[in-house]
Protein backbone atom coordinates (compact mmCIF):
# COMPACT_ATOMS: atom_id res chain seq x y z
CA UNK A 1 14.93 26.53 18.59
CA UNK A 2 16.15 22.81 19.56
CA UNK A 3 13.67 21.26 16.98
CA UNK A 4 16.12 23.39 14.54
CA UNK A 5 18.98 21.39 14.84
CA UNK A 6 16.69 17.94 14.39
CA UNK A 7 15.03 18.98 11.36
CA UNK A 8 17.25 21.17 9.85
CA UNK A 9 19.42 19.03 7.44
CA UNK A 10 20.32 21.35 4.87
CA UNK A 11 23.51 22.00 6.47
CA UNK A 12 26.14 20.36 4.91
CA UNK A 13 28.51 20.62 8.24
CA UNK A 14 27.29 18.11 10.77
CA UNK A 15 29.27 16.79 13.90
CA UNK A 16 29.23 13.29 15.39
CA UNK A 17 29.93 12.82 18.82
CA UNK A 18 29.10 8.91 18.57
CA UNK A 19 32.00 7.16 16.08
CA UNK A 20 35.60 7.93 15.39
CA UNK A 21 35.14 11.26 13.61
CA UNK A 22 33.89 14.49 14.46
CA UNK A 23 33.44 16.36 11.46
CA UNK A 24 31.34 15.49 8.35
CA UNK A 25 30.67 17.80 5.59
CA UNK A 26 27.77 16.94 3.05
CA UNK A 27 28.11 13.04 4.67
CA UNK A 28 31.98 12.58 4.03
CA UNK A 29 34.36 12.06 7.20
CA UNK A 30 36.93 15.56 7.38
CA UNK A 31 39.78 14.23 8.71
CA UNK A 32 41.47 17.51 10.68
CA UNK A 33 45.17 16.07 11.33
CA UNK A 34 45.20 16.34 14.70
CA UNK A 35 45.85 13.51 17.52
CA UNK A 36 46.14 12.86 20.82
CA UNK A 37 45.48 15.01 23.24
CA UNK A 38 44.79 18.18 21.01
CA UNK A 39 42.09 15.92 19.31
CA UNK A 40 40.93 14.82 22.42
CA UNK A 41 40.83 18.41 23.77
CA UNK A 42 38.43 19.23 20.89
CA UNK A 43 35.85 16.54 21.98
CA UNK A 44 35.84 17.51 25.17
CA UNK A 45 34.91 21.25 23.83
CA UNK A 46 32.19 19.75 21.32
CA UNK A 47 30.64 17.58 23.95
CA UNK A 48 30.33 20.61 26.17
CA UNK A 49 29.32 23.03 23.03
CA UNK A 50 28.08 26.46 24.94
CA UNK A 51 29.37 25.98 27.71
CA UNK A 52 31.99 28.69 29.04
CA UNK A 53 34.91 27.09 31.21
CA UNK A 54 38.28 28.03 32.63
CA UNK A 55 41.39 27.37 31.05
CA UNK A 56 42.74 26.37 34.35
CA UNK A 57 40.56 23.64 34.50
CA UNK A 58 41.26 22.31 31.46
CA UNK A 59 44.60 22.80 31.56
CA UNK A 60 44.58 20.76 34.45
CA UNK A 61 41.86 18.25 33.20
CA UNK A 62 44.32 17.23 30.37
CA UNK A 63 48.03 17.98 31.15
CA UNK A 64 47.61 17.59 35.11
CA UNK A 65 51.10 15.81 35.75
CA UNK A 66 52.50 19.15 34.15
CA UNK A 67 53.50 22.55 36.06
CA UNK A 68 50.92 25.30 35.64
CA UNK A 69 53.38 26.68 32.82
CA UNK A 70 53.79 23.82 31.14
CA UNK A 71 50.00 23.10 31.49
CA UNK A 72 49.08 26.72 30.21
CA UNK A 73 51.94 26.26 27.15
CA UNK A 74 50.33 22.61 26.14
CA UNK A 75 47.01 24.29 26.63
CA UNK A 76 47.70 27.21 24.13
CA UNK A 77 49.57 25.23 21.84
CA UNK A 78 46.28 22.73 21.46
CA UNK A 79 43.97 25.60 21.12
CA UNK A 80 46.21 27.21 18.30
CA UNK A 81 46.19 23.72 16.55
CA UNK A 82 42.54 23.33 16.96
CA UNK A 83 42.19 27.08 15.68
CA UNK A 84 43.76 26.40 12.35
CA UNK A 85 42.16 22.46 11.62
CA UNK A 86 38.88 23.53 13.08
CA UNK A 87 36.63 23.00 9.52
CA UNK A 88 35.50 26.68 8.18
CA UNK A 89 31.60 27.59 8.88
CA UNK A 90 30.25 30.57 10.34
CA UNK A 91 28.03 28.15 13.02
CA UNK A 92 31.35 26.82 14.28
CA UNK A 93 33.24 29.00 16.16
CA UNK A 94 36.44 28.44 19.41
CA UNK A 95 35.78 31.47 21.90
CA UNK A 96 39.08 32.00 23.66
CA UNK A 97 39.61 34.88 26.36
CA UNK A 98 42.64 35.18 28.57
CA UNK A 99 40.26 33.35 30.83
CA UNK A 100 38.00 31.36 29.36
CA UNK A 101 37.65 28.92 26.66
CA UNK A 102 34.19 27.19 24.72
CA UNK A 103 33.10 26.45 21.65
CA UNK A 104 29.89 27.66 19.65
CA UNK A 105 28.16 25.13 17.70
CA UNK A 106 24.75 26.91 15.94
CA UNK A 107 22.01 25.13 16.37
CA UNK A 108 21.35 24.82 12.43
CA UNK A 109 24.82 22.47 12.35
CA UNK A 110 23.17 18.54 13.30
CA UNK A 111 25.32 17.33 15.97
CA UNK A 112 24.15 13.87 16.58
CA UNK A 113 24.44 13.47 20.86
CA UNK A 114 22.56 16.82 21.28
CA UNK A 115 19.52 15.70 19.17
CA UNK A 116 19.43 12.94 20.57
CA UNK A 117 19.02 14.46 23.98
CA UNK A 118 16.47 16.92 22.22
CA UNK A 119 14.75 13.11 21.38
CA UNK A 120 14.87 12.02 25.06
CA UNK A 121 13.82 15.02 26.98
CA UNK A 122 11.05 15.14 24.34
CA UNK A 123 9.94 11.37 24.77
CA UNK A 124 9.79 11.96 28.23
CA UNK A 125 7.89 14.94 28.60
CA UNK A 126 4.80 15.06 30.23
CA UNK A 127 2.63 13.95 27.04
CA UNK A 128 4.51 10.95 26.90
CA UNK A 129 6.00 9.43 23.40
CA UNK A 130 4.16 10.47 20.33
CA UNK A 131 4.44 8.82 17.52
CA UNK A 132 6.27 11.32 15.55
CA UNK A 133 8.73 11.53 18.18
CA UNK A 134 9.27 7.52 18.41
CA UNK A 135 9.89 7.60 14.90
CA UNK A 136 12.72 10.46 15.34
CA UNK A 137 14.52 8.89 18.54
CA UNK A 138 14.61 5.61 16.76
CA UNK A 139 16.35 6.99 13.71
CA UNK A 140 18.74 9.24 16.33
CA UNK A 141 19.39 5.76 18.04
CA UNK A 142 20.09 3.48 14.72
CA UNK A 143 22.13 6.62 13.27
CA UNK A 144 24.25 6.46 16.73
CA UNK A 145 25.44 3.12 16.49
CA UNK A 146 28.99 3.70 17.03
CA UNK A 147 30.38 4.18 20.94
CA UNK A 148 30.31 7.32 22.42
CA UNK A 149 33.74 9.80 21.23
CA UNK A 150 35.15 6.24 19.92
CA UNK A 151 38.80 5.78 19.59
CA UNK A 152 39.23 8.66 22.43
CA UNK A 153 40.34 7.19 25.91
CA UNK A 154 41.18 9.93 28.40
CA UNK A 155 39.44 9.67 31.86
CA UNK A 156 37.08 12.27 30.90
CA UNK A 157 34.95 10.07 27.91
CA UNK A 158 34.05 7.36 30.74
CA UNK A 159 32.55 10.29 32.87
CA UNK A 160 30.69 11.15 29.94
C-alpha cells in the first residue's frame, strides 16, 4: 500500500511538505488564504497525517500563553478556517470529534516527506539499496530541494 503513494501519479492533488506551499493540484501552487498560525496549524496536521491527537494538546502546542478558553476558541476558530480553505478531494479529509482532531491524507494523494520516508526505510532494509530504489530516493531527494515546511517558524518545525 506505501508503494501506492510513490508510484501513483495520476492524482492531480499532491501535497508538499518541503517548500512554501502545501497544496498543488495538477503541478500548480493552490494558494488557500490562510496565515499564521491557522496555516501553521495545518502543517502541523499534514506532517502528522493519520495520526489521532487531542485538541488539548494542540490547543496548547499553538496558543499556550492563552487561557484554556481562549486556547479552545483560537483552536476552533483555526479548524473552521482550515475546514472551508482545505482544497476539495475525497483523499483529503479534517476528522474533528469533541475530542480529537487529525487529518486523512489517502495514500493515492503524493505527499512528498512521506515518500520519501517510504524511499529511506526501503533503502535501508535488509536487502540493502537496489537500484530501482536509488533511482527513486534520488528523484524524492532532487524533487525536495526546498527546506522542510519553509516560511513556517513555530517551535514545532525545528522539532521536526
Amino acid at each position: 500500500m506505501a508503494e501506492a503513494s510513490i508510484s501513483n501519479r495520476d492524482h492531480d492533488l499532491s501535497i508538499s511538505l518541503f517548500g512554501p506551499t502545501l497544496f498543488h493540484r495538477s503541478g500548480e501552487p493552490l494558494q488557500l488564504g490562510l496565515k499564521g498560525t491557522t496555516l501553521e496549524l495545518l502543517g502541523f496536521l499534514l506532517a502528522h497525517a493519520g495520526h489521532e491527537m487531542r485538541r488539548e494538546c494542540i490547543a496548547e502546542r499553538f496558543w499556550s500563553a492563552s487561557s484554556e478558553a481562549r486556547q479552545r476558541s483560537s483552536l476552533n476558530s483555526a479548524i473552521w478556517r482550515i475546514g472551508r480553505k482545505l482544497p476539495v478531494d475525497p483523499g483529503l479529509r479534517l476528522i474533528t470529534t469533541d475530542a480529537t482532531l487529525s487529518m486523512l491524507v489517502d495514500p493515492a494523494i503524493p505527499v512528498d516527506a512521506r515518500d520519501l520516508c517510504i524511499l529511506v526505510h526501503e533503502a535501508c532494509g535488509p536487502d540493502g539499496l537496489a537500484p530501482d530504489c536509488a533511482a527513486r530516493l534520488e528523484a524524492a531527494i532532487a524533487a525536495s530541494d526546498q527546506p522542510f515546511l519553509d516560511g513556517f517558524d513555530a517551535d514545532w518545525t525545528l522539532a521536526e
